[in-house]
PDB file of N, CA and C in Angstrom:
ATOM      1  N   UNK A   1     -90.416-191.183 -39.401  1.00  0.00           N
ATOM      2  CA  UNK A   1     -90.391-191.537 -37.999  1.00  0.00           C
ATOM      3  C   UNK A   1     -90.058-193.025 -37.880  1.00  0.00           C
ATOM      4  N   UNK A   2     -89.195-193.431 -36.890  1.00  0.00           N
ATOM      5  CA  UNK A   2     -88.572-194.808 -36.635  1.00  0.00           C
ATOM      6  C   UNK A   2     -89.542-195.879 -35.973  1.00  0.00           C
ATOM      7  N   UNK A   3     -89.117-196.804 -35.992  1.00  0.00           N
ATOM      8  CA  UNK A   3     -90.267-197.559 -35.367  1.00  0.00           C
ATOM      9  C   UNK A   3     -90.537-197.552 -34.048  1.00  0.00           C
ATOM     10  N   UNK A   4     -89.025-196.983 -33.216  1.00  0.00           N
ATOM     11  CA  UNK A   4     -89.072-196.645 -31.759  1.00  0.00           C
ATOM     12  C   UNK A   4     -89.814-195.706 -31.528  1.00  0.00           C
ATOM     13  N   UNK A   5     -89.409-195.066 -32.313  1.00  0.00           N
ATOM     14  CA  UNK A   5     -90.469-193.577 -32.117  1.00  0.00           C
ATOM     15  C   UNK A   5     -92.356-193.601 -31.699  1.00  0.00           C
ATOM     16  N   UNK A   6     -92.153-194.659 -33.094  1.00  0.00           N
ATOM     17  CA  UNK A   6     -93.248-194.624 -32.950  1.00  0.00           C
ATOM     18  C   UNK A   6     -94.029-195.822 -31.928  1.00  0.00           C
ATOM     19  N   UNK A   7     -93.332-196.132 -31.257  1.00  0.00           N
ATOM     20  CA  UNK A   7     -93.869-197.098 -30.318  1.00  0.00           C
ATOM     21  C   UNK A   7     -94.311-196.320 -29.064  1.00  0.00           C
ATOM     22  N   UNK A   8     -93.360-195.458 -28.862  1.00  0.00           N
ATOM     23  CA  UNK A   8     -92.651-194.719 -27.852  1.00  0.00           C
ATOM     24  C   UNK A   8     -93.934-193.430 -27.588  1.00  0.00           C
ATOM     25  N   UNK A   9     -94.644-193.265 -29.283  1.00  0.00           N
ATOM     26  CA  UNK A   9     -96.111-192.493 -28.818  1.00  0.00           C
ATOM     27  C   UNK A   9     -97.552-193.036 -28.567  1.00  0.00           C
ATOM     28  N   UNK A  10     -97.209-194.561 -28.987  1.00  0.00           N
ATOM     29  CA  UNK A  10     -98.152-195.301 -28.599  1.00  0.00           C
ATOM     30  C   UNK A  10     -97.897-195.306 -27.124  1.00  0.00           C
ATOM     31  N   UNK A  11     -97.325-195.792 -26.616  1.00  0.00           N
ATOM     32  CA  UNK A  11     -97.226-195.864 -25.022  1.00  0.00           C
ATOM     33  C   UNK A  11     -97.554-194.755 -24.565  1.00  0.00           C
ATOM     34  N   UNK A  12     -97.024-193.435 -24.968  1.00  0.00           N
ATOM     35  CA  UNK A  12     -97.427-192.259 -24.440  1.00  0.00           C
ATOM     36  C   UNK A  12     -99.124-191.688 -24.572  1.00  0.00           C
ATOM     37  N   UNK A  13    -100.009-192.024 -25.447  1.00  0.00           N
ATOM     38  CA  UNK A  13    -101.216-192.424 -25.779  1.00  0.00           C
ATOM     39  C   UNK A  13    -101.774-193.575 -24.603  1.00  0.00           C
ATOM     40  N   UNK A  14    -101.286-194.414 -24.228  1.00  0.00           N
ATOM     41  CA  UNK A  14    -101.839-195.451 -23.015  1.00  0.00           C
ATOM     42  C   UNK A  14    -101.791-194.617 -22.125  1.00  0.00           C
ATOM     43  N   UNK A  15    -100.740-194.134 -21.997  1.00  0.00           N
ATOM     44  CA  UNK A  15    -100.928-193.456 -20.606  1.00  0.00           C
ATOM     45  C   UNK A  15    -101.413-192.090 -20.422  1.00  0.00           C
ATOM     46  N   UNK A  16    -101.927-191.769 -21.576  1.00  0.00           N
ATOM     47  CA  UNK A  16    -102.883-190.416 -21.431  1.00  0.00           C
ATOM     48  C   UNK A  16    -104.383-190.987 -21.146  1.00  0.00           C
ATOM     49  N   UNK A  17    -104.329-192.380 -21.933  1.00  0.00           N
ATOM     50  CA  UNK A  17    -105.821-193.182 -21.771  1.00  0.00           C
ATOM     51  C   UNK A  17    -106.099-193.611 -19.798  1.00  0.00           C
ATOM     52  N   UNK A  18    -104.837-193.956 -19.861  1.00  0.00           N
ATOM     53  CA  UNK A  18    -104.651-194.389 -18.339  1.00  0.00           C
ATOM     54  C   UNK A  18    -104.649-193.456 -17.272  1.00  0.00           C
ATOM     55  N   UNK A  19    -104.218-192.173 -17.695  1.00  0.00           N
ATOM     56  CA  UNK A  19    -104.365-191.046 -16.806  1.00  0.00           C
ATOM     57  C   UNK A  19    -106.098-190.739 -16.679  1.00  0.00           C
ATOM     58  N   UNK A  20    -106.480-190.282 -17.592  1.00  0.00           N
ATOM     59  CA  UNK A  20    -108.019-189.907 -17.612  1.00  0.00           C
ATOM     60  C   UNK A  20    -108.426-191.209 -16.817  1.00  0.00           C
ATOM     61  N   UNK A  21    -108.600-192.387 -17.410  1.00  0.00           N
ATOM     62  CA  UNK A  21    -109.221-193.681 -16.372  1.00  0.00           C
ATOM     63  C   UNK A  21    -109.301-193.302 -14.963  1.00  0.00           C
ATOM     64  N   UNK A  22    -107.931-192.739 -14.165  1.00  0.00           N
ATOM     65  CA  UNK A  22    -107.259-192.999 -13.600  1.00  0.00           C
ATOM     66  C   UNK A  22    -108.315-191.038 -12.657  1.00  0.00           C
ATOM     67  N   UNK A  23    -108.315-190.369 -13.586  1.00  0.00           N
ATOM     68  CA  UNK A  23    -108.972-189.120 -13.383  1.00  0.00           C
ATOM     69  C   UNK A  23    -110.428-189.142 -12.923  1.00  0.00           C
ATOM     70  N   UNK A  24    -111.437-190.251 -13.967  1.00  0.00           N
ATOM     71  CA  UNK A  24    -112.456-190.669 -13.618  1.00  0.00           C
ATOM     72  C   UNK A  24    -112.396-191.458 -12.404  1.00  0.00           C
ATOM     73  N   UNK A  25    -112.134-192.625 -11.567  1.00  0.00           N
ATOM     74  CA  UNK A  25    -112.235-193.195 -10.496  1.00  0.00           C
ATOM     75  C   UNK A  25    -111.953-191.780  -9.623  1.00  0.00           C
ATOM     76  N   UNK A  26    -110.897-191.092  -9.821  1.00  0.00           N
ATOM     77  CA  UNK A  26    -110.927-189.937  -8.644  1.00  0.00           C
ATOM     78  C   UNK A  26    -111.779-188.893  -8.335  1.00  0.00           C
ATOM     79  N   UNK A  27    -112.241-188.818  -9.183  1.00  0.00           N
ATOM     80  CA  UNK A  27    -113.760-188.336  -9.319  1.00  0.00           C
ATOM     81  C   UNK A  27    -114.869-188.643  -8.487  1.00  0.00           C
ATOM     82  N   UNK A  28    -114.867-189.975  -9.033  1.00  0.00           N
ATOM     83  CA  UNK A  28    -115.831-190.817  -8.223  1.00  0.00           C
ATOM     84  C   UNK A  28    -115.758-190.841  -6.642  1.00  0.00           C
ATOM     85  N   UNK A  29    -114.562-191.320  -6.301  1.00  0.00           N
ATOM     86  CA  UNK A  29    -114.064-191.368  -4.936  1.00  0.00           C
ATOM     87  C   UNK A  29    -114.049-189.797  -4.013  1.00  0.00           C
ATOM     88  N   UNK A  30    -113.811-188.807  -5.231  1.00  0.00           N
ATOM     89  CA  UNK A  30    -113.933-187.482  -4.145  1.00  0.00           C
ATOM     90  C   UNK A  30    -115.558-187.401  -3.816  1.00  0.00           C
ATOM     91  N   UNK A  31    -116.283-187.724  -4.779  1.00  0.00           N
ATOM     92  CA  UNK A  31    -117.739-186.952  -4.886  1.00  0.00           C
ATOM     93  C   UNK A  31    -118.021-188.297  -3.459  1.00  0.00           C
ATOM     94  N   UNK A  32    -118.122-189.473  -3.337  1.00  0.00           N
ATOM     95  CA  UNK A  32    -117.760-190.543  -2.329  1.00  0.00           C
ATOM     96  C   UNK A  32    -118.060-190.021  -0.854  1.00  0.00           C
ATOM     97  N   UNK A  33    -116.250-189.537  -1.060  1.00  0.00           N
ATOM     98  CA  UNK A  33    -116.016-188.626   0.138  1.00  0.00           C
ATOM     99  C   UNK A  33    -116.696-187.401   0.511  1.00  0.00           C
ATOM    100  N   UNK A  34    -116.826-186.610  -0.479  1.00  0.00           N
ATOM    101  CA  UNK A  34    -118.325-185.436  -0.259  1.00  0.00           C
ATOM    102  C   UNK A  34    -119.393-185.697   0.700  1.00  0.00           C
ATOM    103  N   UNK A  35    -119.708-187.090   0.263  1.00  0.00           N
ATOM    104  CA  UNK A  35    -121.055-187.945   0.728  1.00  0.00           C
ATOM    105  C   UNK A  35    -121.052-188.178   1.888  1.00  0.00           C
ATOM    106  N   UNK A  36    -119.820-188.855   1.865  1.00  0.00           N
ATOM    107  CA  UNK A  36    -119.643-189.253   3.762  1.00  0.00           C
ATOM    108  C   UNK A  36    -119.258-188.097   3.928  1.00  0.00           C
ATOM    109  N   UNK A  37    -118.723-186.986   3.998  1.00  0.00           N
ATOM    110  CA  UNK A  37    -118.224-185.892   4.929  1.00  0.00           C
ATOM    111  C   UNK A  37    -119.901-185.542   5.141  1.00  0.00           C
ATOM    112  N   UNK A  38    -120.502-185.185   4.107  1.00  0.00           N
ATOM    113  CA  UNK A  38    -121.596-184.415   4.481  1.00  0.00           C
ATOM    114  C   UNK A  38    -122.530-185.577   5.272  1.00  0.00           C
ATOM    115  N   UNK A  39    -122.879-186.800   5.314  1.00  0.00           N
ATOM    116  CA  UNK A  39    -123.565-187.754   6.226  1.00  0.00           C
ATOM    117  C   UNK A  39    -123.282-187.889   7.669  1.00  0.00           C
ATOM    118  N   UNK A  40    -121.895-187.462   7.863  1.00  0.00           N
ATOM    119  CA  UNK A  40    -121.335-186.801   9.318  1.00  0.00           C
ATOM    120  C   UNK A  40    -121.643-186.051   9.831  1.00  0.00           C
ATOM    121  N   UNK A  41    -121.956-184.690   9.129  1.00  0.00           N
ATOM    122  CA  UNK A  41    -122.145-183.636   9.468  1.00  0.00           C
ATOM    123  C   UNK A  41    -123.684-183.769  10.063  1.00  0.00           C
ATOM    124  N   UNK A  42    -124.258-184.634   9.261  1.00  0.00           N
ATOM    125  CA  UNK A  42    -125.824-184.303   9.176  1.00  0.00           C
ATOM    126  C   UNK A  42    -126.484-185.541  10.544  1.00  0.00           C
ATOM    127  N   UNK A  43    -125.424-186.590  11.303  1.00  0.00           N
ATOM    128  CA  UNK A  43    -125.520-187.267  11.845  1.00  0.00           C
ATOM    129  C   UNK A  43    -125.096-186.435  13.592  1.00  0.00           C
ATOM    130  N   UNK A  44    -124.690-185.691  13.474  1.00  0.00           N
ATOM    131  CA  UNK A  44    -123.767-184.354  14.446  1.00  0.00           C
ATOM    132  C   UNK A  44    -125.275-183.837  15.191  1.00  0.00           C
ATOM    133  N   UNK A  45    -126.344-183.804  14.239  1.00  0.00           N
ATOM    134  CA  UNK A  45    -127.408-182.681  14.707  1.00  0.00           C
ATOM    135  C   UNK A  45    -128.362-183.167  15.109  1.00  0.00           C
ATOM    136  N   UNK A  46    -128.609-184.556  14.884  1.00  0.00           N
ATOM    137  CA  UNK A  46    -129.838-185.573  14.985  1.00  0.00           C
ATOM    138  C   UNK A  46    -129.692-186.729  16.451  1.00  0.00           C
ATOM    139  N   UNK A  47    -130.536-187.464  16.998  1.00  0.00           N
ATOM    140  CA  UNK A  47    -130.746-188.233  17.269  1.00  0.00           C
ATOM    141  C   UNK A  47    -131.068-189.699  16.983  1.00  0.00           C
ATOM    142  N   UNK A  48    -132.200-189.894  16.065  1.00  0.00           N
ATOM    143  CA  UNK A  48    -132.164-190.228  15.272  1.00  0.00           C
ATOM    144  C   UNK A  48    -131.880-190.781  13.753  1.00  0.00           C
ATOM    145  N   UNK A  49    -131.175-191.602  13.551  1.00  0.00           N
ATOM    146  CA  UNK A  49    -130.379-192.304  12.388  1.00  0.00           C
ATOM    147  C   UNK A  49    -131.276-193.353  11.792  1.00  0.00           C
ATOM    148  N   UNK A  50    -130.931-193.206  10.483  1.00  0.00           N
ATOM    149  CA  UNK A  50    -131.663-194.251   9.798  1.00  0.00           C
ATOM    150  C   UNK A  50    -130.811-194.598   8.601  1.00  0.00           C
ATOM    151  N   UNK A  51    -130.824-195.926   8.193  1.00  0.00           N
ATOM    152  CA  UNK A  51    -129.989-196.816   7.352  1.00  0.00           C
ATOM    153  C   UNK A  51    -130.893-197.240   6.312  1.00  0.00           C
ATOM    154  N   UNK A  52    -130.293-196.876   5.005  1.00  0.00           N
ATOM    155  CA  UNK A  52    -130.961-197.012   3.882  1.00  0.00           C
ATOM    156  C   UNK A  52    -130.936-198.453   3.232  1.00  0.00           C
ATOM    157  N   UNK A  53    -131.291-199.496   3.697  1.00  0.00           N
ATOM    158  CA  UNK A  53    -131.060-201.028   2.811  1.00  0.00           C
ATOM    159  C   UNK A  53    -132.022-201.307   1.758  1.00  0.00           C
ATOM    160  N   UNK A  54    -131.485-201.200   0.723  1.00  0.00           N
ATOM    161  CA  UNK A  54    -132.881-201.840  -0.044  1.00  0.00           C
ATOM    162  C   UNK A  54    -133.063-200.572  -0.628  1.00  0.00           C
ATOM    163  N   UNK A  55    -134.658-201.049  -0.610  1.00  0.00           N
ATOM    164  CA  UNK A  55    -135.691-199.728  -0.984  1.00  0.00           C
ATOM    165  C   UNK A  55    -136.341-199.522   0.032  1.00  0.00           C
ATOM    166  N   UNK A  56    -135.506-199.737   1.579  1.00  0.00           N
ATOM    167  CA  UNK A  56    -136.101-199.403   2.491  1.00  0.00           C
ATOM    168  C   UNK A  56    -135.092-198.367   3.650  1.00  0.00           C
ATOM    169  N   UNK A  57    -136.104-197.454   4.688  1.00  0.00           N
ATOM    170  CA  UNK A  57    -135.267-197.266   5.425  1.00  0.00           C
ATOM    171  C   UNK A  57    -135.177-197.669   6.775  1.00  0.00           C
ATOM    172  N   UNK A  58    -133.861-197.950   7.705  1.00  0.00           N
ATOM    173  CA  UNK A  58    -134.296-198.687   9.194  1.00  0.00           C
ATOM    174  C   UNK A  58    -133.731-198.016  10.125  1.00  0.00           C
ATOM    175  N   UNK A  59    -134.142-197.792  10.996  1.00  0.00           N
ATOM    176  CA  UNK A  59    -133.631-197.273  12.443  1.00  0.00           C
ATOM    177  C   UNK A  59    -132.619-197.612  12.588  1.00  0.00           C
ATOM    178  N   UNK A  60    -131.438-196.742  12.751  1.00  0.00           N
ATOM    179  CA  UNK A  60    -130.125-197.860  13.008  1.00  0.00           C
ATOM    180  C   UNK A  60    -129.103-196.878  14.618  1.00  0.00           C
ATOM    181  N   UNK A  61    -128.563-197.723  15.021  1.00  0.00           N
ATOM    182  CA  UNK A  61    -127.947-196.657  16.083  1.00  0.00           C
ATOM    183  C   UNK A  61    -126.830-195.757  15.682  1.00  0.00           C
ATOM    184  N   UNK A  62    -127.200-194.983  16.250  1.00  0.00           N
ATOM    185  CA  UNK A  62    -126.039-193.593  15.790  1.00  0.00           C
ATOM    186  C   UNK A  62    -124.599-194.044  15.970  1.00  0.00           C
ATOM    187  N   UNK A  63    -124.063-194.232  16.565  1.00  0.00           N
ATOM    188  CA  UNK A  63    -122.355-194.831  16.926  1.00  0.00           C
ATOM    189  C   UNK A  63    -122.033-195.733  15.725  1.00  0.00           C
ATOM    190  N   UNK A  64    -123.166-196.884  15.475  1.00  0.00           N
ATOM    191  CA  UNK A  64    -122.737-197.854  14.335  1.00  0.00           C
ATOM    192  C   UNK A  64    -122.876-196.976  13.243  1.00  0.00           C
ATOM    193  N   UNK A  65    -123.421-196.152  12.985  1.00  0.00           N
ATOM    194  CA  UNK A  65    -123.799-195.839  12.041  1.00  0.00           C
ATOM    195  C   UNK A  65    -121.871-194.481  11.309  1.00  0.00           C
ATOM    196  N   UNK A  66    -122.096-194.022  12.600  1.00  0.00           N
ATOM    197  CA  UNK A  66    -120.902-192.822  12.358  1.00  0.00           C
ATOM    198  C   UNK A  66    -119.743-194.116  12.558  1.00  0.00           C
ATOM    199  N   UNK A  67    -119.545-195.079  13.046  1.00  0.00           N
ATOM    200  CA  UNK A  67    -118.416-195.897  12.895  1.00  0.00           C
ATOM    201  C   UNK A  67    -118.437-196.500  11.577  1.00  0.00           C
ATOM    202  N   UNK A  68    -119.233-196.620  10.826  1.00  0.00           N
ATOM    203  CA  UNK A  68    -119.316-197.478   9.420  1.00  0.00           C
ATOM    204  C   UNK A  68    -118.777-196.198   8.502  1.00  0.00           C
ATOM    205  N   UNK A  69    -119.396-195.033   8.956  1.00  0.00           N
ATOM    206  CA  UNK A  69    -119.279-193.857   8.074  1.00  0.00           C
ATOM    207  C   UNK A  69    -117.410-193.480   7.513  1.00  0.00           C
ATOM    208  N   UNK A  70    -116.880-193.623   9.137  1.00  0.00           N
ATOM    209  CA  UNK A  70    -115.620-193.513   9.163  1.00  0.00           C
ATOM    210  C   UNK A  70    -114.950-194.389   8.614  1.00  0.00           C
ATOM    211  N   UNK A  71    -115.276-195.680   8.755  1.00  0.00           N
ATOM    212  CA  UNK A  71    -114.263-196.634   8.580  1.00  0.00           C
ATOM    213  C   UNK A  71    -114.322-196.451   6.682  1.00  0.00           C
ATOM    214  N   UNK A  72    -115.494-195.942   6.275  1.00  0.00           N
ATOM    215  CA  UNK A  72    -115.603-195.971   4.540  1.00  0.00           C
ATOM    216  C   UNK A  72    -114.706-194.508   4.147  1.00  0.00           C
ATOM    217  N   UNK A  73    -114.980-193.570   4.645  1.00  0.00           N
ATOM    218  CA  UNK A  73    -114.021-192.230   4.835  1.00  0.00           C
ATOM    219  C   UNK A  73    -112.498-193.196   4.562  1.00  0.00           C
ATOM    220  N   UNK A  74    -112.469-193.841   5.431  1.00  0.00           N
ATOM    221  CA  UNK A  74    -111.011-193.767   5.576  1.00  0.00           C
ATOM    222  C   UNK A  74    -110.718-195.165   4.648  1.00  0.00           C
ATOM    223  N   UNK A  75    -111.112-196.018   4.201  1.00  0.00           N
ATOM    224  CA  UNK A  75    -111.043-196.862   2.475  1.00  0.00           C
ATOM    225  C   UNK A  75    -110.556-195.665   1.666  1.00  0.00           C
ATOM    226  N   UNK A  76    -112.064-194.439   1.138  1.00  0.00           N
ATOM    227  CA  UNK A  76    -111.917-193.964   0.418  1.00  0.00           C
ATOM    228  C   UNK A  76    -110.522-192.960   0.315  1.00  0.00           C
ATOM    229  N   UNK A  77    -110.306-192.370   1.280  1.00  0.00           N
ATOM    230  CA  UNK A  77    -109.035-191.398   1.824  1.00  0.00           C
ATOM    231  C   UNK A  77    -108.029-192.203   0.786  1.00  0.00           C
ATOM    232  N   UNK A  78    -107.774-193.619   1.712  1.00  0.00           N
ATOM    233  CA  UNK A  78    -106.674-194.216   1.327  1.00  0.00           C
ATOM    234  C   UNK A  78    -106.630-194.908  -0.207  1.00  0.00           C
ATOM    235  N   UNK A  79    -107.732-195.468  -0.823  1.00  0.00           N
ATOM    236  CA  UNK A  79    -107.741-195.008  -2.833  1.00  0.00           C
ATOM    237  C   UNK A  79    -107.528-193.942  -3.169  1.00  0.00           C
ATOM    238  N   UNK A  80    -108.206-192.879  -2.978  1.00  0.00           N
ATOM    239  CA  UNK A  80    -107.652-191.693  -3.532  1.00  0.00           C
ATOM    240  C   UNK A  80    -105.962-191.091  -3.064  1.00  0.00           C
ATOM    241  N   UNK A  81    -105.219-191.946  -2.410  1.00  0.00           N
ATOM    242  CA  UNK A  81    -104.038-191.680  -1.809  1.00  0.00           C
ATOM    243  C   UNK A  81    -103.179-192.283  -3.105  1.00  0.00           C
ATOM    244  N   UNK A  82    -103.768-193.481  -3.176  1.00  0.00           N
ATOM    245  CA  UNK A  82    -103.324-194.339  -4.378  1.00  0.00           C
ATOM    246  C   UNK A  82    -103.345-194.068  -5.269  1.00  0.00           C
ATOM    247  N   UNK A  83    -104.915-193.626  -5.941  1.00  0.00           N
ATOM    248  CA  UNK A  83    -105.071-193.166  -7.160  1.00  0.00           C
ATOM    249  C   UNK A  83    -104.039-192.043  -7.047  1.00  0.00           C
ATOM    250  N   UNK A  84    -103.794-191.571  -6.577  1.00  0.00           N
ATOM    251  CA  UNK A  84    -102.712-189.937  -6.962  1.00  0.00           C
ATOM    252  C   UNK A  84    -101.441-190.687  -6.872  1.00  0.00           C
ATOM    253  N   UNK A  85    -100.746-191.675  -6.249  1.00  0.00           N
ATOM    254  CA  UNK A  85     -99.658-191.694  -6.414  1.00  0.00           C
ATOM    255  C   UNK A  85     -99.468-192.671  -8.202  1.00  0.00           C
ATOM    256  N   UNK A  86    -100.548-193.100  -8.417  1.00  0.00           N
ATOM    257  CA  UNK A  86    -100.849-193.529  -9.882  1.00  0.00           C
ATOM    258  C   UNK A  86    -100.187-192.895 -10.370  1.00  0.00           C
ATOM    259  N   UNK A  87    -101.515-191.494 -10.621  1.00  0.00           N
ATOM    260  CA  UNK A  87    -101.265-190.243 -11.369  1.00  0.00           C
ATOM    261  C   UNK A  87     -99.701-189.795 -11.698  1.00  0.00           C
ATOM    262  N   UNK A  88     -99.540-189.664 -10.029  1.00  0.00           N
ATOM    263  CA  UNK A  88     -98.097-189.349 -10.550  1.00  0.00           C
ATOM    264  C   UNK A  88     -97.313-189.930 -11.536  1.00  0.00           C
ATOM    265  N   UNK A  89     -96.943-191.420 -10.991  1.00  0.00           N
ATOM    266  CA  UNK A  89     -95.920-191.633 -11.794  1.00  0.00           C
ATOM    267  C   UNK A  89     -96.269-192.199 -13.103  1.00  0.00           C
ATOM    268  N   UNK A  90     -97.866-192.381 -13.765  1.00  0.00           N
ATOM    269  CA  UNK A  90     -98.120-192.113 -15.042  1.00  0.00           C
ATOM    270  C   UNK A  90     -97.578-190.169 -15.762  1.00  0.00           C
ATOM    271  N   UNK A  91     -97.773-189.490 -14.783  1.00  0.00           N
ATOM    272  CA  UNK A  91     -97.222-188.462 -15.685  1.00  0.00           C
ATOM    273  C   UNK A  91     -95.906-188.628 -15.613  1.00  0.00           C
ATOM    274  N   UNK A  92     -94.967-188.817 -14.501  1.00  0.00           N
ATOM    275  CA  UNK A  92     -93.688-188.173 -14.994  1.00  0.00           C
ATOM    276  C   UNK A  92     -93.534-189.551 -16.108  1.00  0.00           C
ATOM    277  N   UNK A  93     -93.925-190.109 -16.243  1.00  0.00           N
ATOM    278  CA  UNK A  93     -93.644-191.512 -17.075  1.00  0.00           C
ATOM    279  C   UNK A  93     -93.750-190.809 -18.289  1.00  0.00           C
ATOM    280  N   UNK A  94     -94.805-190.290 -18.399  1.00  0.00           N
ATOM    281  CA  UNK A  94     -95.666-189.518 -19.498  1.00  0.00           C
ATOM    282  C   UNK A  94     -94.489-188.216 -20.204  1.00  0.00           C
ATOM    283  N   UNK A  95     -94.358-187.513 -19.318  1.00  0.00           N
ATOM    284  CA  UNK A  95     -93.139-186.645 -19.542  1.00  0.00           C
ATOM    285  C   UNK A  95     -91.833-186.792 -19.890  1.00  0.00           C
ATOM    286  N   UNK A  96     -91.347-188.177 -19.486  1.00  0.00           N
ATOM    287  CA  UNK A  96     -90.000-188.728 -19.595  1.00  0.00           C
ATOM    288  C   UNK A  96     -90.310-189.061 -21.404  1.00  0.00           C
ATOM    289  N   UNK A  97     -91.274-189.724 -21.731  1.00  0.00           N
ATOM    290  CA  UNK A  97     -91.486-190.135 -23.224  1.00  0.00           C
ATOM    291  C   UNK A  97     -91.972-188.630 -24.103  1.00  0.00           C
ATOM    292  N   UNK A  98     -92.963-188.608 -23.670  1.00  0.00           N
ATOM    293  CA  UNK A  98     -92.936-186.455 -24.230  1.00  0.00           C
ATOM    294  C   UNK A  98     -90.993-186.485 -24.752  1.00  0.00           C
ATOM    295  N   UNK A  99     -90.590-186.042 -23.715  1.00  0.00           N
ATOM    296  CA  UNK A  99     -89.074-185.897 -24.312  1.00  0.00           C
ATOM    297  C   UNK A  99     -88.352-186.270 -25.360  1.00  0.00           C
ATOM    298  N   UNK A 100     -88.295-187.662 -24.939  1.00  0.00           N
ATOM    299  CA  UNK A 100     -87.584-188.418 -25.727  1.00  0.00           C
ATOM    300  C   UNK A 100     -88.077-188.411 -26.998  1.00  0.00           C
ATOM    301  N   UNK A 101     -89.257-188.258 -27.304  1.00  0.00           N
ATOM    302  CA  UNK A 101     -90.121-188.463 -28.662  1.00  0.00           C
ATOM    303  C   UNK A 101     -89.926-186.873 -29.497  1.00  0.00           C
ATOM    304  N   UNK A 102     -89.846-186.156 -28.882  1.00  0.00           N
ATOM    305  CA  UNK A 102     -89.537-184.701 -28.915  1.00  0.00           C
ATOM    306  C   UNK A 102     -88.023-184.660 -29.744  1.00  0.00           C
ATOM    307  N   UNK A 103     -87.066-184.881 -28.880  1.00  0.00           N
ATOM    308  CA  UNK A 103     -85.850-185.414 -28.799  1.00  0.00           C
ATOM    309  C   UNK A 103     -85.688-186.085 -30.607  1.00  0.00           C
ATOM    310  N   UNK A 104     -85.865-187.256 -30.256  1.00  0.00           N
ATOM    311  CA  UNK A 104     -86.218-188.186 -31.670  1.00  0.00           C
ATOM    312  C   UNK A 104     -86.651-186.742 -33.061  1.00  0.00           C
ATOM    313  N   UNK A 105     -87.749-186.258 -32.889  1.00  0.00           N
ATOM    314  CA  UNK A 105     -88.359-185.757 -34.091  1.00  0.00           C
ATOM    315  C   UNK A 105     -87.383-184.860 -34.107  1.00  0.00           C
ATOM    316  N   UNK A 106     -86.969-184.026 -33.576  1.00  0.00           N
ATOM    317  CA  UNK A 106     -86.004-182.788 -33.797  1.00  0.00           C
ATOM    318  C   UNK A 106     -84.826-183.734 -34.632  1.00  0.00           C
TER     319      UNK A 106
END
C-alpha cells in the first residue's frame, strides 16, 4: 500500500471518529429537545410554574417561563440542523475516500 493510500485511510478513520463525535452531541441535543417538548406540554395543564435555580425551586410566571422554553427549543432545533448538515458532508466526504482507497487496493 502507497503512502497516499495510506494517508487517505487515516483521514477516512478521522472522520469516522468525527462522525460518532458528531453522533454523540446529537444525541444529546435530541434527548434536550425531548425535555423541552415535554416541559411544554406539562406547562399547557398547570397554572402554576416553577423554576428550578440552584438546589432550589421558585415561582416563576408562566409566559416567561414558556418564552425561555421556546427560545431554547429553537437554539436546540437550529444545532441539531447543523449537526446534520455536519454529518452529511463528513459522510459523503467519507464515501468519496471509501472509493478511492477501494479504487487504489484493487
Amino acid at each position: 500500500m502507497n503512502k497516499e493510500t495510506k494517508e487517505k485511510l487515516e483521514q477516512l478513520q478521522n472522520l469516522e471518529q468525527n462522525i460518532n463525535s458528531l453522533l454523540a452531541q446529537k444525541q444529546q441535543f435530541q434527548s434536550q429537545q425531548l425535555e423541552i417538548e415535554n416541559a411544554l406540554e406539562q406547562i399547557k395543564d398547570t397554572d402554576k410554574v416553577f423554576r428550578i435555580i440552584g438546589n432550589i425551586m421558585v415561582a416563576a410566571k408562566k409566559d416567561e417561563v414558556k418564552k425561555d422554553l421556546k427560545e431554547k427549543q429553537d437554539i436546540v432545533e437550529l444545532r441539531l440542523k447543523t449537526l446534520e448538515k455536519q454529518e452529511t458532508k463528513f459522510r459523503e466526504k467519507a464515501s468519496e475516500l471509501q472509493k478511492d482507497v477501494m479504487k487504489e487496493i484493487k
